[in-house]
PDB file of N, CA and C in Angstrom:
ATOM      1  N   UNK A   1       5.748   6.073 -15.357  1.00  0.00           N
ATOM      2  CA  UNK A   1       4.506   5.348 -15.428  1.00  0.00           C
ATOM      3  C   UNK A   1       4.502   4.281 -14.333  1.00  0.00           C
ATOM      4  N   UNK A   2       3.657   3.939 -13.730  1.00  0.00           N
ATOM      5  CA  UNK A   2       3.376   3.159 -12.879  1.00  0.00           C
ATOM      6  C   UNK A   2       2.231   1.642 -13.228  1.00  0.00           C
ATOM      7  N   UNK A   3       2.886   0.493 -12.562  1.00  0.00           N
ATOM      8  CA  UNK A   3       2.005  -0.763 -12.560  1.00  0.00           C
ATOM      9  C   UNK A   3       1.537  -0.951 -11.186  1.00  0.00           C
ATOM     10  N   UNK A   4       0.311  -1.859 -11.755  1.00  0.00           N
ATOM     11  CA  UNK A   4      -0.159  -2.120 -10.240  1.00  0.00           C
ATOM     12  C   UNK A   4      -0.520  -3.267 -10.350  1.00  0.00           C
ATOM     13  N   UNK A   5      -0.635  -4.415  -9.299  1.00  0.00           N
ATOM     14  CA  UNK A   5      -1.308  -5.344  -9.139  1.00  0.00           C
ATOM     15  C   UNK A   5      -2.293  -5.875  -7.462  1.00  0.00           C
ATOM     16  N   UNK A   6      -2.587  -6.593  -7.971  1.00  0.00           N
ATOM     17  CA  UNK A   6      -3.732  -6.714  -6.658  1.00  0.00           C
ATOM     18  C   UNK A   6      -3.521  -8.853  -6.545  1.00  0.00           C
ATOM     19  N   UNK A   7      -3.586  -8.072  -4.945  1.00  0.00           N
ATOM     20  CA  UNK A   7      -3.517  -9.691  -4.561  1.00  0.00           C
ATOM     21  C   UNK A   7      -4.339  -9.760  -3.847  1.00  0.00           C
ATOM     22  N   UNK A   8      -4.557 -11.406  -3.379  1.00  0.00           N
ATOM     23  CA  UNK A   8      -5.981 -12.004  -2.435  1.00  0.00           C
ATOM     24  C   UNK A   8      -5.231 -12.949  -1.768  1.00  0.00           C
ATOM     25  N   UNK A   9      -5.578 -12.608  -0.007  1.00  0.00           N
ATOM     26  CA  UNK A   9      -5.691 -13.743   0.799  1.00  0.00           C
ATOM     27  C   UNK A   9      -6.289 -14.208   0.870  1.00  0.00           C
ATOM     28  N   UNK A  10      -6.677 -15.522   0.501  1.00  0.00           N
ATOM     29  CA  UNK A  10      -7.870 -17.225   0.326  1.00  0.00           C
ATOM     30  C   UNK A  10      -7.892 -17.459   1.578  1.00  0.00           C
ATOM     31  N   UNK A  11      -9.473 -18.021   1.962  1.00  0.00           N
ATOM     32  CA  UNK A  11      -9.473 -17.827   3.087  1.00  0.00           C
ATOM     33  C   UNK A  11      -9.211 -18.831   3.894  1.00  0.00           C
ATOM     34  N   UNK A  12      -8.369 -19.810   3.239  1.00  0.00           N
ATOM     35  CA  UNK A  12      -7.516 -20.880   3.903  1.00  0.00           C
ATOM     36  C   UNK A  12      -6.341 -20.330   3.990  1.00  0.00           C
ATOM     37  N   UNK A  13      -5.854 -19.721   3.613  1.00  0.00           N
ATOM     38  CA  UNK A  13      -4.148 -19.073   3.719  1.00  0.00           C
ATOM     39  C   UNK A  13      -3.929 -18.893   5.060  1.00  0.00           C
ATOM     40  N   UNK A  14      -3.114 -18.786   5.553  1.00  0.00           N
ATOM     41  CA  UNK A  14      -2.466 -18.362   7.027  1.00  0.00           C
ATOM     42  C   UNK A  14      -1.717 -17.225   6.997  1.00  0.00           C
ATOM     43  N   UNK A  15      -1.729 -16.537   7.691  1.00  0.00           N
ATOM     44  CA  UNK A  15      -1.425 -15.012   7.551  1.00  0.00           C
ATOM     45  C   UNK A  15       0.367 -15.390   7.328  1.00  0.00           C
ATOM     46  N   UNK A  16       1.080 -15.683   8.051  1.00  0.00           N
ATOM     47  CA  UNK A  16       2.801 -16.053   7.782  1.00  0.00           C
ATOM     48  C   UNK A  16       2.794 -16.173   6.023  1.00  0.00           C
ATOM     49  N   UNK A  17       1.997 -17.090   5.466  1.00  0.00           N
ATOM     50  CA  UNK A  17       2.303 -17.309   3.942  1.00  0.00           C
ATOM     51  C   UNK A  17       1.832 -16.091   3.215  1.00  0.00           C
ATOM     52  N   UNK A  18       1.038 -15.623   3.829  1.00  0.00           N
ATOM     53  CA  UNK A  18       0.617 -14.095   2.728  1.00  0.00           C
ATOM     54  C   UNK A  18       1.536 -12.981   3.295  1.00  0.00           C
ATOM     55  N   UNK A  19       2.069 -12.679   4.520  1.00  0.00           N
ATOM     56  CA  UNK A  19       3.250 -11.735   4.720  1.00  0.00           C
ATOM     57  C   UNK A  19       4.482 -12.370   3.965  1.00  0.00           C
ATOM     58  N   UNK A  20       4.524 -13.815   3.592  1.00  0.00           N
ATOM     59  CA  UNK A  20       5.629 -14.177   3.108  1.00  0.00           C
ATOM     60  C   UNK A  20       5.647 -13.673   1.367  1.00  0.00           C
ATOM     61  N   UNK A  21       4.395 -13.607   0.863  1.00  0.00           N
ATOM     62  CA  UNK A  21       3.960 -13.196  -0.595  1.00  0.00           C
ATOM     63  C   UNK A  21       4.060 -11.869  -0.595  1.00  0.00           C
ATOM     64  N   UNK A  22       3.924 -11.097   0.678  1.00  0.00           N
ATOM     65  CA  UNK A  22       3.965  -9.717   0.406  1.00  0.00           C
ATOM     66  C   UNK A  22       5.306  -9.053   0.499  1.00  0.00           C
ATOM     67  N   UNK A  23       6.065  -9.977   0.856  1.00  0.00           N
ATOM     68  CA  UNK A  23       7.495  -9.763   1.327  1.00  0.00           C
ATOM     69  C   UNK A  23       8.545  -9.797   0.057  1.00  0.00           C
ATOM     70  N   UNK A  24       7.978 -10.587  -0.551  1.00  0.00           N
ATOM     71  CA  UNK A  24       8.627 -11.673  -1.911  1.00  0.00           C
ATOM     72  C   UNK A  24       8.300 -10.367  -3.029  1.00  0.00           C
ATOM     73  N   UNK A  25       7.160  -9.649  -3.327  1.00  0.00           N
ATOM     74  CA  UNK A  25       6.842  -8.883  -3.980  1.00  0.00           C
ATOM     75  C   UNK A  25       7.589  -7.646  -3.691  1.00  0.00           C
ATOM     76  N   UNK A  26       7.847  -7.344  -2.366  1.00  0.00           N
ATOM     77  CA  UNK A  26       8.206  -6.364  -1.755  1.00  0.00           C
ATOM     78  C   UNK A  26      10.326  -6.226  -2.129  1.00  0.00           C
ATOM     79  N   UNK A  27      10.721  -7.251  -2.140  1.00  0.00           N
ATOM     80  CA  UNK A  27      11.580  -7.262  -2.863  1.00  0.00           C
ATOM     81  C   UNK A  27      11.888  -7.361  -4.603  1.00  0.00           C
ATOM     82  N   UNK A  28      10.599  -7.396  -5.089  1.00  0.00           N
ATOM     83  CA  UNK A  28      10.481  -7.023  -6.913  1.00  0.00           C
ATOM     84  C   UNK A  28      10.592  -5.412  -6.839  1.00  0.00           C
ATOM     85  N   UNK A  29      10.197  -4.901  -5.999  1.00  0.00           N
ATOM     86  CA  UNK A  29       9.998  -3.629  -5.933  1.00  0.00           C
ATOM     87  C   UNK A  29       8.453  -2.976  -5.723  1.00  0.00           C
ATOM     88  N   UNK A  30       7.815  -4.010  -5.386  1.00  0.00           N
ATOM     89  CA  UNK A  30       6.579  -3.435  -5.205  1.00  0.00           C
ATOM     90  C   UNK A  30       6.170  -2.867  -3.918  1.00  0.00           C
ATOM     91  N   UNK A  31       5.387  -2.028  -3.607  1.00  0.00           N
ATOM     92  CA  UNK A  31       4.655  -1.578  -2.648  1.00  0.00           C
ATOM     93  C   UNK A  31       3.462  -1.242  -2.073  1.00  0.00           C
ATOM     94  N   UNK A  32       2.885  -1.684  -1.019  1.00  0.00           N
ATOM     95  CA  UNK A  32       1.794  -1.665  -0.572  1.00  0.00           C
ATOM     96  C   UNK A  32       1.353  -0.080  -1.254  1.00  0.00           C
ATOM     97  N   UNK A  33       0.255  -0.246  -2.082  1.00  0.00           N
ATOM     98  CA  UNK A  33      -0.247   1.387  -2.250  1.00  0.00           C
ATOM     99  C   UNK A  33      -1.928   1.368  -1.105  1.00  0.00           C
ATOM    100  N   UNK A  34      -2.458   0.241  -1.235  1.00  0.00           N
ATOM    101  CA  UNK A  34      -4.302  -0.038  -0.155  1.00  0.00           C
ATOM    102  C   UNK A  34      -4.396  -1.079   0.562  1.00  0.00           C
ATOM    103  N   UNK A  35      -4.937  -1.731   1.572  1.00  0.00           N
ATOM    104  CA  UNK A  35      -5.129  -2.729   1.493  1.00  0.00           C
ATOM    105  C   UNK A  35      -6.832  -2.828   1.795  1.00  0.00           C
ATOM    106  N   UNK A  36      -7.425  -3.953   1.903  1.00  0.00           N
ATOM    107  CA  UNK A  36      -8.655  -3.520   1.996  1.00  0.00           C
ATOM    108  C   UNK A  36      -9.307  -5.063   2.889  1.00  0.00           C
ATOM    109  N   UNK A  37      -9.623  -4.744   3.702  1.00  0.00           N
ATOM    110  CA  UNK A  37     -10.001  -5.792   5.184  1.00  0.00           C
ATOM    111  C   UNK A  37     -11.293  -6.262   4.607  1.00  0.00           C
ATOM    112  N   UNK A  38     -11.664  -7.112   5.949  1.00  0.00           N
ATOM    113  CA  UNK A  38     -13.231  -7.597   6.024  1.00  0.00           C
ATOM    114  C   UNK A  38     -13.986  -7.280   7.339  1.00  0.00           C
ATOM    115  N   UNK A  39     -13.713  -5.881   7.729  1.00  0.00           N
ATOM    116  CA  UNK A  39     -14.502  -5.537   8.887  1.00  0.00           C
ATOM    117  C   UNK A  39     -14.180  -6.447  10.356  1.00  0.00           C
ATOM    118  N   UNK A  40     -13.057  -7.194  10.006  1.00  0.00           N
ATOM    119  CA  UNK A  40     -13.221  -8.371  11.346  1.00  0.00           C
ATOM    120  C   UNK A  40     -11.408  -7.867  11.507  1.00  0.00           C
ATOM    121  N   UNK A  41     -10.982  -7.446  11.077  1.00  0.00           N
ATOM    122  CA  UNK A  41      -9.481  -6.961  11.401  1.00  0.00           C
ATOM    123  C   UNK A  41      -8.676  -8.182  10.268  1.00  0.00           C
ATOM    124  N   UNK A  42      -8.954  -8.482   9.587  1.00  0.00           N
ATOM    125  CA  UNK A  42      -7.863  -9.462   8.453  1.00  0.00           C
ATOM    126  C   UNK A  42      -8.518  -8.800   7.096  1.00  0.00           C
ATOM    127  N   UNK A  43      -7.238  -8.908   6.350  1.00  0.00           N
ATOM    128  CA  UNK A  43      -6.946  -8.541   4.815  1.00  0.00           C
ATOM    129  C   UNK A  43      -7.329  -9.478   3.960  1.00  0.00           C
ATOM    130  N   UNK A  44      -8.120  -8.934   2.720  1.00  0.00           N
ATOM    131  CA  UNK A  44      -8.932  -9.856   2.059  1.00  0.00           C
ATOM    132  C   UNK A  44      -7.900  -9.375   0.903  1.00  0.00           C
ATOM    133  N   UNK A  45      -7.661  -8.170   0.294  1.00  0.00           N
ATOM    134  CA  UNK A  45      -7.094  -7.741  -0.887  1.00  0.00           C
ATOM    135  C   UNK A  45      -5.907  -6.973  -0.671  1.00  0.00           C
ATOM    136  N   UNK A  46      -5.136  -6.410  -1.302  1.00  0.00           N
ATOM    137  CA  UNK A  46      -3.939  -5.685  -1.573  1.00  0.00           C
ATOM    138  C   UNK A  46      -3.695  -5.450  -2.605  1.00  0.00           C
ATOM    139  N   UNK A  47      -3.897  -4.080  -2.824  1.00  0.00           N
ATOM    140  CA  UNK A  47      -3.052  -3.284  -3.768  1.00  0.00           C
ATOM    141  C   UNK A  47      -1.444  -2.734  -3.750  1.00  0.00           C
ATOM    142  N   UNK A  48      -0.623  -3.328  -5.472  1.00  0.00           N
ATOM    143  CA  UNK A  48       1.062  -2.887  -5.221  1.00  0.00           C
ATOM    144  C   UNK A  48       0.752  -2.272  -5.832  1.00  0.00           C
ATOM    145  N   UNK A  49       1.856  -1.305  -6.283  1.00  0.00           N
ATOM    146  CA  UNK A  49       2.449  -0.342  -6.537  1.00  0.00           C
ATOM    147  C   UNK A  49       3.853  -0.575  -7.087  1.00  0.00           C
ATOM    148  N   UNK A  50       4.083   0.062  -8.606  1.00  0.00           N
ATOM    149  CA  UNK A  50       5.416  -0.205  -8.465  1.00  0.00           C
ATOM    150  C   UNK A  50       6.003   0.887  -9.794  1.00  0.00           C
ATOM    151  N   UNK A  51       7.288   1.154  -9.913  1.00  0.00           N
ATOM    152  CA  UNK A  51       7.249   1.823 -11.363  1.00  0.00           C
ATOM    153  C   UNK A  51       7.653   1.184 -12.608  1.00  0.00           C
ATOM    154  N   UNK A  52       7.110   1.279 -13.373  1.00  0.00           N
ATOM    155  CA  UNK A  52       7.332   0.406 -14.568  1.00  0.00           C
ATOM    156  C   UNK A  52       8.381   0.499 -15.293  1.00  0.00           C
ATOM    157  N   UNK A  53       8.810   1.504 -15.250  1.00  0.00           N
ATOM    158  CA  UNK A  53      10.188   1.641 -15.517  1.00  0.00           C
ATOM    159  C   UNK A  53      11.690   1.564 -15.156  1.00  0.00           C
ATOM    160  N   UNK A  54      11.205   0.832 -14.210  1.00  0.00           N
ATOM    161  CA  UNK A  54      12.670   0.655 -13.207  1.00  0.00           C
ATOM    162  C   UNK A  54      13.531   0.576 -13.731  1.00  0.00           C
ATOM    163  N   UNK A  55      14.663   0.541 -13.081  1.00  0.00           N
ATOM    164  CA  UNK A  55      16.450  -0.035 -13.346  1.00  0.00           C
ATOM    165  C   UNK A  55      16.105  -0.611 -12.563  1.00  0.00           C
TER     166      UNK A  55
END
């Protein structure tokens, strides 16, 4: 079975602190499954991915 969660870059954030959030997650075990822009080349949302059942 699989979890998912979704995150948001605010549009005060600076891109370093949200690769740093995606990084941080990325070591829980999660993984980018979408991400989803704003037509201007920057990431508004992100979808993880992860299995719920881990070891």
């Amino acid at each position: 079975m699989k979890e998912y969660k979704i995150i948001k870059k605010s549009f005060w954030k600076k891109d370093d602190v949200f690769e740093d959030a995606l990084n941080q997650f990325s070591r829980e075990g999660w993984e980018v499954k979408s991400a989803i822009g704003d037509n201007h080349g920057n990431f508004s949302k992100v979808i993880l991915e992860r299995d719920k059942n881990r070891m």
